[in-house]
PDB file of N, CA and C in Angstrom:
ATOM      1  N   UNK A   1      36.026  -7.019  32.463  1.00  0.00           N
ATOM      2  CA  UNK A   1      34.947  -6.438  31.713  1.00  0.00           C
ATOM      3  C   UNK A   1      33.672  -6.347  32.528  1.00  0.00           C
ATOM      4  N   UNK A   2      34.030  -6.805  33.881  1.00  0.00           N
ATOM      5  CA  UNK A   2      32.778  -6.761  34.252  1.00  0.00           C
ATOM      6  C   UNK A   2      31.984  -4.950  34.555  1.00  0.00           C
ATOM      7  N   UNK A   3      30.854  -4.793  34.753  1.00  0.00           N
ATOM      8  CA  UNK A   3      30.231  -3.493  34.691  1.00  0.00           C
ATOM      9  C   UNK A   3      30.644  -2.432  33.043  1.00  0.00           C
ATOM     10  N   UNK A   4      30.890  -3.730  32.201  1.00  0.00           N
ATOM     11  CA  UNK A   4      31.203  -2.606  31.148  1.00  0.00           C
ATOM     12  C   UNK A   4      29.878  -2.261  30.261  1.00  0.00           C
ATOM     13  N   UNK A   5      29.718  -0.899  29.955  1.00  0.00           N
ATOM     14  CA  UNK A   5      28.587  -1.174  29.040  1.00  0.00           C
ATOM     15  C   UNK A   5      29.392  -0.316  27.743  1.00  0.00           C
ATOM     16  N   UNK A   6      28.063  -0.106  26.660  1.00  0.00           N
ATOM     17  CA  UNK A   6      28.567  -0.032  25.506  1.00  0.00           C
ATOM     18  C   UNK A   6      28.560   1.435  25.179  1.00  0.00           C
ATOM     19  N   UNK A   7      30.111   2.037  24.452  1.00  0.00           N
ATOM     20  CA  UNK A   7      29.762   4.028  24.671  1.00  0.00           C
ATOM     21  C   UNK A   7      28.959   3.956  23.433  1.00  0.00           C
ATOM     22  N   UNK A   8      28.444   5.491  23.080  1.00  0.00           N
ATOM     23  CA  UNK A   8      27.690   5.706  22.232  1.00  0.00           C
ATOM     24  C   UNK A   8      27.970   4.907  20.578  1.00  0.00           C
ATOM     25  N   UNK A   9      29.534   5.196  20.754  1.00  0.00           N
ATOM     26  CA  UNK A   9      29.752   4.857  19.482  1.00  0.00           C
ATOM     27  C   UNK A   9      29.720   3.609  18.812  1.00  0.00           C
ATOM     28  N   UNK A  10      29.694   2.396  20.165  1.00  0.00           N
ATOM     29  CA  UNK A  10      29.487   0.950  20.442  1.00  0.00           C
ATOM     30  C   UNK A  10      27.547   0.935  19.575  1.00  0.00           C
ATOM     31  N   UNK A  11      27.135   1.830  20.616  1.00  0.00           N
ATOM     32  CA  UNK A  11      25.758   1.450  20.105  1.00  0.00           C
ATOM     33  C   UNK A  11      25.485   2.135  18.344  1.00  0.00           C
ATOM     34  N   UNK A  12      25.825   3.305  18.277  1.00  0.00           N
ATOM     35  CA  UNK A  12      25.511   3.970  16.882  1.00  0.00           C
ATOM     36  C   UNK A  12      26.284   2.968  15.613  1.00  0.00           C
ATOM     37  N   UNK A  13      27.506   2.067  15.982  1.00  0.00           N
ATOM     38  CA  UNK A  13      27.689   1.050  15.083  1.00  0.00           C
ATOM     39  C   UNK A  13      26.503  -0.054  14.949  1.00  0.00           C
ATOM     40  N   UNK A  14      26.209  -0.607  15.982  1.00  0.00           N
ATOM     41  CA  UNK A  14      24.998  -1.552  16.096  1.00  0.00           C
ATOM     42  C   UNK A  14      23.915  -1.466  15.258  1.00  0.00           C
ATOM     43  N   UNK A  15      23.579  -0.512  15.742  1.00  0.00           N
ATOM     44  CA  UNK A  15      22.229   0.444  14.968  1.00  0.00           C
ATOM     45  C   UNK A  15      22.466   0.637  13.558  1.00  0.00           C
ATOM     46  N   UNK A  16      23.244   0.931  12.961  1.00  0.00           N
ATOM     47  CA  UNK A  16      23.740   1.260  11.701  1.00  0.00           C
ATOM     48  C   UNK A  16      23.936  -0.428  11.092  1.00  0.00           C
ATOM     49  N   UNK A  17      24.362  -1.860  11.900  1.00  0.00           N
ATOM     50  CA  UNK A  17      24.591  -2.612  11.170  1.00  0.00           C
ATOM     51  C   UNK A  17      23.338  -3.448  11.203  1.00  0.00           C
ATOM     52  N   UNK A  18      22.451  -2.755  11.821  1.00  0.00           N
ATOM     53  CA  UNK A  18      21.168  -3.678  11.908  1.00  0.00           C
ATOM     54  C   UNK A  18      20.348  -3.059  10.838  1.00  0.00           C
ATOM     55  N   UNK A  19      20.124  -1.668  10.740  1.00  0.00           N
ATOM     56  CA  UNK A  19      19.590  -0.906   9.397  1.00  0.00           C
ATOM     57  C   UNK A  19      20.199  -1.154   8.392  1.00  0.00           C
ATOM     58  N   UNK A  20      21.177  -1.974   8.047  1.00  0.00           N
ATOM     59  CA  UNK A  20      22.347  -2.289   7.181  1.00  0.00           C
ATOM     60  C   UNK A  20      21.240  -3.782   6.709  1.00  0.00           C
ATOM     61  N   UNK A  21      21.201  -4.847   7.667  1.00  0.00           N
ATOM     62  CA  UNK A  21      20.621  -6.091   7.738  1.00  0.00           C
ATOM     63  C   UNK A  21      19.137  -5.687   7.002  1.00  0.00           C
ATOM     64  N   UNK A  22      18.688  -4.648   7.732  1.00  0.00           N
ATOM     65  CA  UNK A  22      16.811  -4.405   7.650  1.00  0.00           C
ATOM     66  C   UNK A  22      16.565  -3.948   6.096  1.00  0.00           C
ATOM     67  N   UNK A  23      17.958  -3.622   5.598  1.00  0.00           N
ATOM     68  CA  UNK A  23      17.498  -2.582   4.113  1.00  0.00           C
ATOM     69  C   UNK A  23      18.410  -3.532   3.144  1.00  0.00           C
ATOM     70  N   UNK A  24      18.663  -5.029   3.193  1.00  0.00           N
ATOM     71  CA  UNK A  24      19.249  -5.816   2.778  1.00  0.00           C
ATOM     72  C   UNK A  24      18.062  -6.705   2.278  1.00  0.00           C
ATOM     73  N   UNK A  25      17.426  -7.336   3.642  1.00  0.00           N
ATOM     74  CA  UNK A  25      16.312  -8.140   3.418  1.00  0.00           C
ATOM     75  C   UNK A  25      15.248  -7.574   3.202  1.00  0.00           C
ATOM     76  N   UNK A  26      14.722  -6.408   3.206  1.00  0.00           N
ATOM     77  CA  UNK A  26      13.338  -5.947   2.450  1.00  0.00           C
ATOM     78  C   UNK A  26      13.280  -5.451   1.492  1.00  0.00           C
ATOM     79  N   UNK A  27      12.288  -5.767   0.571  1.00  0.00           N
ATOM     80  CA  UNK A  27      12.193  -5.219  -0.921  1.00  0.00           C
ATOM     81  C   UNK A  27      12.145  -3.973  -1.233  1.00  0.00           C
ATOM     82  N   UNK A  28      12.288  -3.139  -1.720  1.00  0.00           N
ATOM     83  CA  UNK A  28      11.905  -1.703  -1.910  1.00  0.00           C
ATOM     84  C   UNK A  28      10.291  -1.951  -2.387  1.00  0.00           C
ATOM     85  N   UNK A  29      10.167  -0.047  -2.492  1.00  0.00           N
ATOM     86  CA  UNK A  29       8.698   0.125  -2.544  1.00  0.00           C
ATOM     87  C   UNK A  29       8.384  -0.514  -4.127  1.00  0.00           C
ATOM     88  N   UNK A  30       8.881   0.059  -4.848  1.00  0.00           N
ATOM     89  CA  UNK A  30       8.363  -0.630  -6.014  1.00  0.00           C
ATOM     90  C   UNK A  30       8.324  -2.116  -6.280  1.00  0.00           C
ATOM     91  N   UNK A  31       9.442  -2.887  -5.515  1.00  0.00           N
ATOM     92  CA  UNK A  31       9.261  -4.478  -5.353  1.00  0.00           C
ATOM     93  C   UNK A  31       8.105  -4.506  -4.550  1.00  0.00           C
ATOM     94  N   UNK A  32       7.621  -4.380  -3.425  1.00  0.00           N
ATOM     95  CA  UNK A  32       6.359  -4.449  -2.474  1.00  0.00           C
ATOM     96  C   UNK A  32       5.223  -4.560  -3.233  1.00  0.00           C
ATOM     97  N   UNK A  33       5.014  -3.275  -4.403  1.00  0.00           N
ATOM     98  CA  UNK A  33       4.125  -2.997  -5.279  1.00  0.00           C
ATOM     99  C   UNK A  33       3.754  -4.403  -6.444  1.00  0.00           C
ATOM    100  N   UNK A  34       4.729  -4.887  -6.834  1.00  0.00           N
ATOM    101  CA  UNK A  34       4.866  -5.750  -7.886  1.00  0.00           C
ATOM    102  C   UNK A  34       4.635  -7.494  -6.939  1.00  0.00           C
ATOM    103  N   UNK A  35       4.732  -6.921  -5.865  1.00  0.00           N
ATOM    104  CA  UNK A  35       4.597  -8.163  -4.860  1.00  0.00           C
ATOM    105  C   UNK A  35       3.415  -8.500  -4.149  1.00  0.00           C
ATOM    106  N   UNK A  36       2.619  -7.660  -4.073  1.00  0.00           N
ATOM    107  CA  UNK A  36       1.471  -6.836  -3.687  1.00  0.00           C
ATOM    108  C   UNK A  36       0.092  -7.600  -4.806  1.00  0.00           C
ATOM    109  N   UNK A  37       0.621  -6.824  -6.349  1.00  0.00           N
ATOM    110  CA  UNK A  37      -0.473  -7.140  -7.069  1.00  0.00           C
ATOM    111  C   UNK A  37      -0.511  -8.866  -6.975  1.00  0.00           C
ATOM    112  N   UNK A  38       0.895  -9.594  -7.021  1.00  0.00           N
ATOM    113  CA  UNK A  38       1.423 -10.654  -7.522  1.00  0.00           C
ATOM    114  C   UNK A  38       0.370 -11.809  -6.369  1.00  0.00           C
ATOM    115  N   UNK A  39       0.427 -11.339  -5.346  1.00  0.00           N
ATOM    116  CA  UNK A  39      -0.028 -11.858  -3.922  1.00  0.00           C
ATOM    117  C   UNK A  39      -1.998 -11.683  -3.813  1.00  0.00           C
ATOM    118  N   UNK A  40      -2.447 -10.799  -4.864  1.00  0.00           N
ATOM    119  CA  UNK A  40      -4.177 -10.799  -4.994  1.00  0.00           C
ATOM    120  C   UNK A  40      -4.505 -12.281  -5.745  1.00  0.00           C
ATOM    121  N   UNK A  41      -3.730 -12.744  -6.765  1.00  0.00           N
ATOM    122  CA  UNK A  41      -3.998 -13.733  -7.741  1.00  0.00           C
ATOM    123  C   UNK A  41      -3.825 -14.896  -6.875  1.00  0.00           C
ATOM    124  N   UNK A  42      -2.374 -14.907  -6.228  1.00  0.00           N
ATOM    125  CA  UNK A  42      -1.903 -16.444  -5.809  1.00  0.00           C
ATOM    126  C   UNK A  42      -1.713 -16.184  -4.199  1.00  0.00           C
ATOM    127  N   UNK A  43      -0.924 -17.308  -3.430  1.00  0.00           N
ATOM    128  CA  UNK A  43      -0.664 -16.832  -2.303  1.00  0.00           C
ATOM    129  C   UNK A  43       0.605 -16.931  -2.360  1.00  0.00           C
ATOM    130  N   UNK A  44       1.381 -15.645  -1.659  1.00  0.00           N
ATOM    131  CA  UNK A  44       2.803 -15.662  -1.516  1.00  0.00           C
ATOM    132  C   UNK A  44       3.517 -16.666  -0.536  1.00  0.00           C
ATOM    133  N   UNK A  45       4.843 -17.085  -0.573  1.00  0.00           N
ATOM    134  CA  UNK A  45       5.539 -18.160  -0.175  1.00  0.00           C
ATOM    135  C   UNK A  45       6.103 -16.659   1.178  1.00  0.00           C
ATOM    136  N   UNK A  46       5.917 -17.616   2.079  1.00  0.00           N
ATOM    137  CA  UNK A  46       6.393 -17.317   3.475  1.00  0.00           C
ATOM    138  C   UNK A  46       7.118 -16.346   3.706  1.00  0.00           C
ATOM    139  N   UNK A  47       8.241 -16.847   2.905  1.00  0.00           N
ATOM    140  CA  UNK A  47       9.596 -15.967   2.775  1.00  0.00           C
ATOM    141  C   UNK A  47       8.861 -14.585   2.360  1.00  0.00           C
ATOM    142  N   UNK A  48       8.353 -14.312   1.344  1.00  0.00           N
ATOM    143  CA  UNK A  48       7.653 -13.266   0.905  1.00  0.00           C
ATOM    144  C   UNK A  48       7.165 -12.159   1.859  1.00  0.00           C
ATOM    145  N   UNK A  49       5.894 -12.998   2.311  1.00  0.00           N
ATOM    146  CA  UNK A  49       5.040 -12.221   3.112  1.00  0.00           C
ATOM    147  C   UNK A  49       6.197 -11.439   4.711  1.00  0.00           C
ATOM    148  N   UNK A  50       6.803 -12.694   4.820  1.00  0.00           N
ATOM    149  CA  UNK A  50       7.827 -11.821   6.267  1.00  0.00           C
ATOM    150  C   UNK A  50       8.258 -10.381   5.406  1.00  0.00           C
ATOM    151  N   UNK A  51       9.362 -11.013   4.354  1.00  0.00           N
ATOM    152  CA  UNK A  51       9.693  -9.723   4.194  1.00  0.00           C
ATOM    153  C   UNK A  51       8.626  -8.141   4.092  1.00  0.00           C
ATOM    154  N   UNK A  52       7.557  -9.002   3.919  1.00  0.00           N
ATOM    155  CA  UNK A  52       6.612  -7.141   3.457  1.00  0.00           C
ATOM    156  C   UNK A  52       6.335  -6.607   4.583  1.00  0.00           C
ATOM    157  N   UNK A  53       6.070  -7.952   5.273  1.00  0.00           N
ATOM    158  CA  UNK A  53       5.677  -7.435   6.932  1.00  0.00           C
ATOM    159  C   UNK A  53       6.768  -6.591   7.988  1.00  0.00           C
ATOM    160  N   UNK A  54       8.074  -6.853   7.240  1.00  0.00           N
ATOM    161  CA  UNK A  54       8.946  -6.187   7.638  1.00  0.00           C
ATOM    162  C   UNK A  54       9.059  -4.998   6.921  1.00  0.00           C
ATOM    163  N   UNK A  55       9.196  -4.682   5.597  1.00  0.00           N
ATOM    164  CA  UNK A  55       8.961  -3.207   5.278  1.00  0.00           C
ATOM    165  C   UNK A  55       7.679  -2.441   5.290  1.00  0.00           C
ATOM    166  N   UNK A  56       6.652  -3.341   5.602  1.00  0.00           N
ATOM    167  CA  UNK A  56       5.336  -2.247   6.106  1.00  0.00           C
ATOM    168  C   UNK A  56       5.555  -1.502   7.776  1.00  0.00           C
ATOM    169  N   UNK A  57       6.623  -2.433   8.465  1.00  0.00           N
ATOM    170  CA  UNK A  57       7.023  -1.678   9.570  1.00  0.00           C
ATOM    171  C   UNK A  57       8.218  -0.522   9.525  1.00  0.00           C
ATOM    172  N   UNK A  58       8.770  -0.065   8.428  1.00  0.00           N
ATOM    173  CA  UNK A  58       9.027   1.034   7.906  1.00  0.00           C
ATOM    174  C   UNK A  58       8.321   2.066   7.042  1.00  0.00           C
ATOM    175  N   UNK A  59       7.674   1.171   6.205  1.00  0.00           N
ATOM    176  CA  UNK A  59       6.638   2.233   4.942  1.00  0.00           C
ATOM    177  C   UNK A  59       5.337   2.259   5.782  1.00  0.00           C
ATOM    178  N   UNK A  60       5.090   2.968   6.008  1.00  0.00           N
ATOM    179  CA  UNK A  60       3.264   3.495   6.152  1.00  0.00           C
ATOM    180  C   UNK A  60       2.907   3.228   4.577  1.00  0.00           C
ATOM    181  N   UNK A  61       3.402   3.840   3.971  1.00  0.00           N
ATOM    182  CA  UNK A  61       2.542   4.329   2.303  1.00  0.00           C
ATOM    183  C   UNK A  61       2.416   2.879   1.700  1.00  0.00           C
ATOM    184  N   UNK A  62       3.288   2.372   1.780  1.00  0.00           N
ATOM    185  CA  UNK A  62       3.154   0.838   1.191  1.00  0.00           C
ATOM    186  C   UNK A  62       2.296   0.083   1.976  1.00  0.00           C
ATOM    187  N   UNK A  63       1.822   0.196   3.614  1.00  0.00           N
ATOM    188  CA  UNK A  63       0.918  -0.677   4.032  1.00  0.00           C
ATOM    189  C   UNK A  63      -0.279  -0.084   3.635  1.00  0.00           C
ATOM    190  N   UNK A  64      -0.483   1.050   3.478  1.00  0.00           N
ATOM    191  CA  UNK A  64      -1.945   2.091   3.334  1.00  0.00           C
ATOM    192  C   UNK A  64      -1.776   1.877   1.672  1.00  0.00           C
ATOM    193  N   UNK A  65      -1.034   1.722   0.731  1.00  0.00           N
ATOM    194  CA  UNK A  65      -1.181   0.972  -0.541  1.00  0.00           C
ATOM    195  C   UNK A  65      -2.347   0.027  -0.748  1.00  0.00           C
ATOM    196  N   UNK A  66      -1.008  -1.161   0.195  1.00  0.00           N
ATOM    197  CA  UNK A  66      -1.927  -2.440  -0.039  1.00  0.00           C
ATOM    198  C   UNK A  66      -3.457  -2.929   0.671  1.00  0.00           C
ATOM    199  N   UNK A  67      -3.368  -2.084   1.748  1.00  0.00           N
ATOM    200  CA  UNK A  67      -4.769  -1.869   2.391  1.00  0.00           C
ATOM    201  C   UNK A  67      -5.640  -1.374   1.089  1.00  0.00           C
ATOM    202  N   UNK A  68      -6.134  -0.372   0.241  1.00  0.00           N
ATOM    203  CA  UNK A  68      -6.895   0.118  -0.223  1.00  0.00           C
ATOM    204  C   UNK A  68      -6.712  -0.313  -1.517  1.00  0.00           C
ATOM    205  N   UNK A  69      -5.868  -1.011  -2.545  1.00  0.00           N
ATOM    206  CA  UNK A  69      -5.757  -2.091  -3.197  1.00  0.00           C
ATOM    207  C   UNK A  69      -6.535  -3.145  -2.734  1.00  0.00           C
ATOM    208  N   UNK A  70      -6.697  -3.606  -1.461  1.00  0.00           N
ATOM    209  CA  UNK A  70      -7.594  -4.759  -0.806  1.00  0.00           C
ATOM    210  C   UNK A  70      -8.721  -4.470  -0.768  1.00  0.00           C
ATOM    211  N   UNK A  71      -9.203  -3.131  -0.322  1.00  0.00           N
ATOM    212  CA  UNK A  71     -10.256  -2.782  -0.732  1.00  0.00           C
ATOM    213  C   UNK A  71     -11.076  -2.032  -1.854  1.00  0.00           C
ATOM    214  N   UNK A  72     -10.449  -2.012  -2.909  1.00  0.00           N
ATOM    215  CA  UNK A  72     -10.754  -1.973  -4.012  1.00  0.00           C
ATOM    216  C   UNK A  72     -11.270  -2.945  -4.973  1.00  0.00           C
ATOM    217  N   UNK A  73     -10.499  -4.138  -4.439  1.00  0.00           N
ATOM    218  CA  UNK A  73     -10.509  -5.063  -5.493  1.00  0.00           C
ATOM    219  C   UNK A  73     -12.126  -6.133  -4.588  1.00  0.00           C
ATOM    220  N   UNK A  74     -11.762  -5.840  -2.891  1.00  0.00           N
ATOM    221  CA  UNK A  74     -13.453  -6.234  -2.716  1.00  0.00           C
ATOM    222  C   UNK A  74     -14.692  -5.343  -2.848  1.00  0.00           C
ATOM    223  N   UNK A  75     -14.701  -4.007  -3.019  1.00  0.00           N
ATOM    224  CA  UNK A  75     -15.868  -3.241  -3.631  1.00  0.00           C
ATOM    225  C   UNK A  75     -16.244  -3.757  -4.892  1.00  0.00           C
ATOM    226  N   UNK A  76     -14.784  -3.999  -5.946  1.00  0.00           N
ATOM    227  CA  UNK A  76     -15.180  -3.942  -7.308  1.00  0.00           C
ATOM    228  C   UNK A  76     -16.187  -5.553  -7.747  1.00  0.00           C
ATOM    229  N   UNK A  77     -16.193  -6.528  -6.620  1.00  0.00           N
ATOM    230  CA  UNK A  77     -16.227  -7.669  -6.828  1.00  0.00           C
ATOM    231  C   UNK A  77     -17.822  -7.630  -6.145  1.00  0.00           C
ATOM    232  N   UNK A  78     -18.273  -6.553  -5.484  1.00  0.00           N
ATOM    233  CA  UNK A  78     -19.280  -6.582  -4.996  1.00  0.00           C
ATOM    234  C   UNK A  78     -20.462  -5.667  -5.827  1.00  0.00           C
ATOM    235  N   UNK A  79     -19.923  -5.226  -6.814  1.00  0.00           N
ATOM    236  CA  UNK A  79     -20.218  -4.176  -7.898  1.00  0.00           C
ATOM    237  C   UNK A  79     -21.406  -4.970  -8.497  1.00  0.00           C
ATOM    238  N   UNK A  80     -21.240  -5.957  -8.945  1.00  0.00           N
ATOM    239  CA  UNK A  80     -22.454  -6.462 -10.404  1.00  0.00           C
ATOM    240  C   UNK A  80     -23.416  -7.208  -9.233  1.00  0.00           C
ATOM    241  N   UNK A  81     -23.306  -7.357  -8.644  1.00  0.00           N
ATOM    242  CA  UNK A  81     -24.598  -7.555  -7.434  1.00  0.00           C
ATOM    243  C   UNK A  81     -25.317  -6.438  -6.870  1.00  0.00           C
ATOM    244  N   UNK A  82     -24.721  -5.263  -6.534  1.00  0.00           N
ATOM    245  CA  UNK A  82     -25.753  -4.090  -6.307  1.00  0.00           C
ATOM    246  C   UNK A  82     -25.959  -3.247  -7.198  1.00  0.00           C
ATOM    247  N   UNK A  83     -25.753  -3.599  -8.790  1.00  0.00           N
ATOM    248  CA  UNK A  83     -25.473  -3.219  -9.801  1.00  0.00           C
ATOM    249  C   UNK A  83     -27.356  -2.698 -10.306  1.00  0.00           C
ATOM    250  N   UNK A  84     -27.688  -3.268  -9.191  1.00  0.00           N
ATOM    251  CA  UNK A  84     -29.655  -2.630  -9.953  1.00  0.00           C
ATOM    252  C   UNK A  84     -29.802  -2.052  -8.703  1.00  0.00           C
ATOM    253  N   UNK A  85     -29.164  -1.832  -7.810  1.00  0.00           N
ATOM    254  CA  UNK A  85     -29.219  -0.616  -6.601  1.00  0.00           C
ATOM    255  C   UNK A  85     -28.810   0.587  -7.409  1.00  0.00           C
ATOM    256  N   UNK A  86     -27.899   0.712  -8.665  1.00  0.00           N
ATOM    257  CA  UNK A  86     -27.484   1.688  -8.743  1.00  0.00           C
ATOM    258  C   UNK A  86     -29.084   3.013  -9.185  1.00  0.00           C
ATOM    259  N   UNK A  87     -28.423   4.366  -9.041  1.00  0.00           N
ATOM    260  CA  UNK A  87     -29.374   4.846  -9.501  1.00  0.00           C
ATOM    261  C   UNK A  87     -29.540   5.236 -11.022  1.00  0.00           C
ATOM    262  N   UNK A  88     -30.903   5.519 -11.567  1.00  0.00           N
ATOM    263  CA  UNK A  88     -30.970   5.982 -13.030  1.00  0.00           C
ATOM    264  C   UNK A  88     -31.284   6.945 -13.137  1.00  0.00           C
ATOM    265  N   UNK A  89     -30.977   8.391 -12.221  1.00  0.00           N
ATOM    266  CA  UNK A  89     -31.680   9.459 -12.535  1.00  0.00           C
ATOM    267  C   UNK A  89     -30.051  10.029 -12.986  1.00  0.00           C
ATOM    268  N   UNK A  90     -31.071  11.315 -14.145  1.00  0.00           N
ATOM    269  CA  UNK A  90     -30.404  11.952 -14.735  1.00  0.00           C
ATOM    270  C   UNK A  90     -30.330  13.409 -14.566  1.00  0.00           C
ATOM    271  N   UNK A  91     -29.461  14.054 -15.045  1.00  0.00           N
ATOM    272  CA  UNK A  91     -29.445  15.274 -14.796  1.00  0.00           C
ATOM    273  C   UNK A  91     -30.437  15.975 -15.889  1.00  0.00           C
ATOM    274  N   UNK A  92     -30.756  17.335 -15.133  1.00  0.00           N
ATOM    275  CA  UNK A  92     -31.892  18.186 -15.882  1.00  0.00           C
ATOM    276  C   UNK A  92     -30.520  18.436 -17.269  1.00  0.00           C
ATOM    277  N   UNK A  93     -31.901  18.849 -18.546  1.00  0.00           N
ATOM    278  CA  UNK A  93     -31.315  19.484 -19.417  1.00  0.00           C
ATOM    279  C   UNK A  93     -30.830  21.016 -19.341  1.00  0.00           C
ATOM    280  N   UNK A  94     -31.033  21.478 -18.374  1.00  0.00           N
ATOM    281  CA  UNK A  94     -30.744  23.005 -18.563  1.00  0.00           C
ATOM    282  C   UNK A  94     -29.362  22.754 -17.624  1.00  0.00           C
ATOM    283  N   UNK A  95     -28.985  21.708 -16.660  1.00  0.00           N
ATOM    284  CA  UNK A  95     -27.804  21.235 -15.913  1.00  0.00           C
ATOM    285  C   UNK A  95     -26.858  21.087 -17.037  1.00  0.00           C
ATOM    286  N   UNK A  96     -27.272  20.297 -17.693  1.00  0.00           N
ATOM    287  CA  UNK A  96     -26.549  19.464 -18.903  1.00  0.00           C
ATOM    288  C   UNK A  96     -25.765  20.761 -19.839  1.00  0.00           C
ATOM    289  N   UNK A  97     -26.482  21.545 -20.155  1.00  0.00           N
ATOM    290  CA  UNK A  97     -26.451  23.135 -20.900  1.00  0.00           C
ATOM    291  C   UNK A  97     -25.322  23.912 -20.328  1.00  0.00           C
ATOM    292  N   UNK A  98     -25.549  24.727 -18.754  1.00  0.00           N
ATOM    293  CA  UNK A  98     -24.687  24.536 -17.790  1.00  0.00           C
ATOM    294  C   UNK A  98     -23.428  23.990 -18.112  1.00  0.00           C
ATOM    295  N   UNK A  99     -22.916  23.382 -17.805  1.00  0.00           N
ATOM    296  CA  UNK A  99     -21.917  22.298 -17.533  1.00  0.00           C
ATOM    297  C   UNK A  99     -21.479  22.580 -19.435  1.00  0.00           C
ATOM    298  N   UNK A 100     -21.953  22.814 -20.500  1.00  0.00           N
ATOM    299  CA  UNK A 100     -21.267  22.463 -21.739  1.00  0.00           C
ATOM    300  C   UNK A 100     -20.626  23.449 -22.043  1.00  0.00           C
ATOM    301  N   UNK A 101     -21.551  24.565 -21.588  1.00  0.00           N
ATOM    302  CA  UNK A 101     -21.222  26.029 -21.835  1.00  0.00           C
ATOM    303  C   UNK A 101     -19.594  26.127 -20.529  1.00  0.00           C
ATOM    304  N   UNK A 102     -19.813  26.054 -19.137  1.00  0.00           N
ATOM    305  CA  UNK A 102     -18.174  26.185 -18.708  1.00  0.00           C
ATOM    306  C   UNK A 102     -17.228  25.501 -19.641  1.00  0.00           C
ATOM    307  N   UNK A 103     -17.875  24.192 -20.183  1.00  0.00           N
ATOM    308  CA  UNK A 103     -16.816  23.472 -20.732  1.00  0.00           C
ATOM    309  C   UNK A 103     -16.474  24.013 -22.150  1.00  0.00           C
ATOM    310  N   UNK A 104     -17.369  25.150 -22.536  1.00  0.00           N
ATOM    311  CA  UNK A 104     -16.798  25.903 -23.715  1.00  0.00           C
ATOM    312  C   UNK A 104     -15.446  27.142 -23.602  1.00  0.00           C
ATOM    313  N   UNK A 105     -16.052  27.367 -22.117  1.00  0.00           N
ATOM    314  CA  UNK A 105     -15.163  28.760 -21.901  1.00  0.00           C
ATOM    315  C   UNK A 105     -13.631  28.195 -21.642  1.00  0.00           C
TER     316      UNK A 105
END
């Protein structure tokens, strides 16, 4: 066996039993999601977090999820503190008029 290497079909089994392994141990998207909110309240157990870290290296959408879930939930928490930054101006009445009348048509 020496100088043997592996033919295609050696490797395209491999590959197939390792994507076999990878889509065994990671949660789907909707588990991620439910794992996700579950993980803002408490902290997830080890086991957990590997696995997400392993399907965020397949899902983009599920890491760009939980990214902006993260930052949502720190804007919203920063809210009642710049809460007299906000502004109080209002719109003109003839704006107001405007705007009722499209919303008639």
């Amino acid at each position: 066996m020496a100088g043997w290497t592996p033919s295609q079909e050696d490797r395209n089994w491999l590959q197939m039993r390792i994507a076999l392994l990878i889509c065994r141990i990671t949660p789907t998207c909707a588990e991620v999601v439910r794992m996700v909110s579950l993980g803002m309240d408490n902290k997830l157990p080890l086991t957990m977090r590997i696995k997400l870290r392993i399907h965020y290296l397949m899902c983009t959408f599920c890491e760009r999820y939980t990214k902006q879930l993260k930052y949502m939930r720190t804007t919203a928490r920063e809210f009642p503190e710049k809460i007299g930054k906000v502004s109080d101006a209002t719109l003109p009445a003839e704006t107001k008029e405007r705007f009722k009348a499209a919303l008639r048509q």
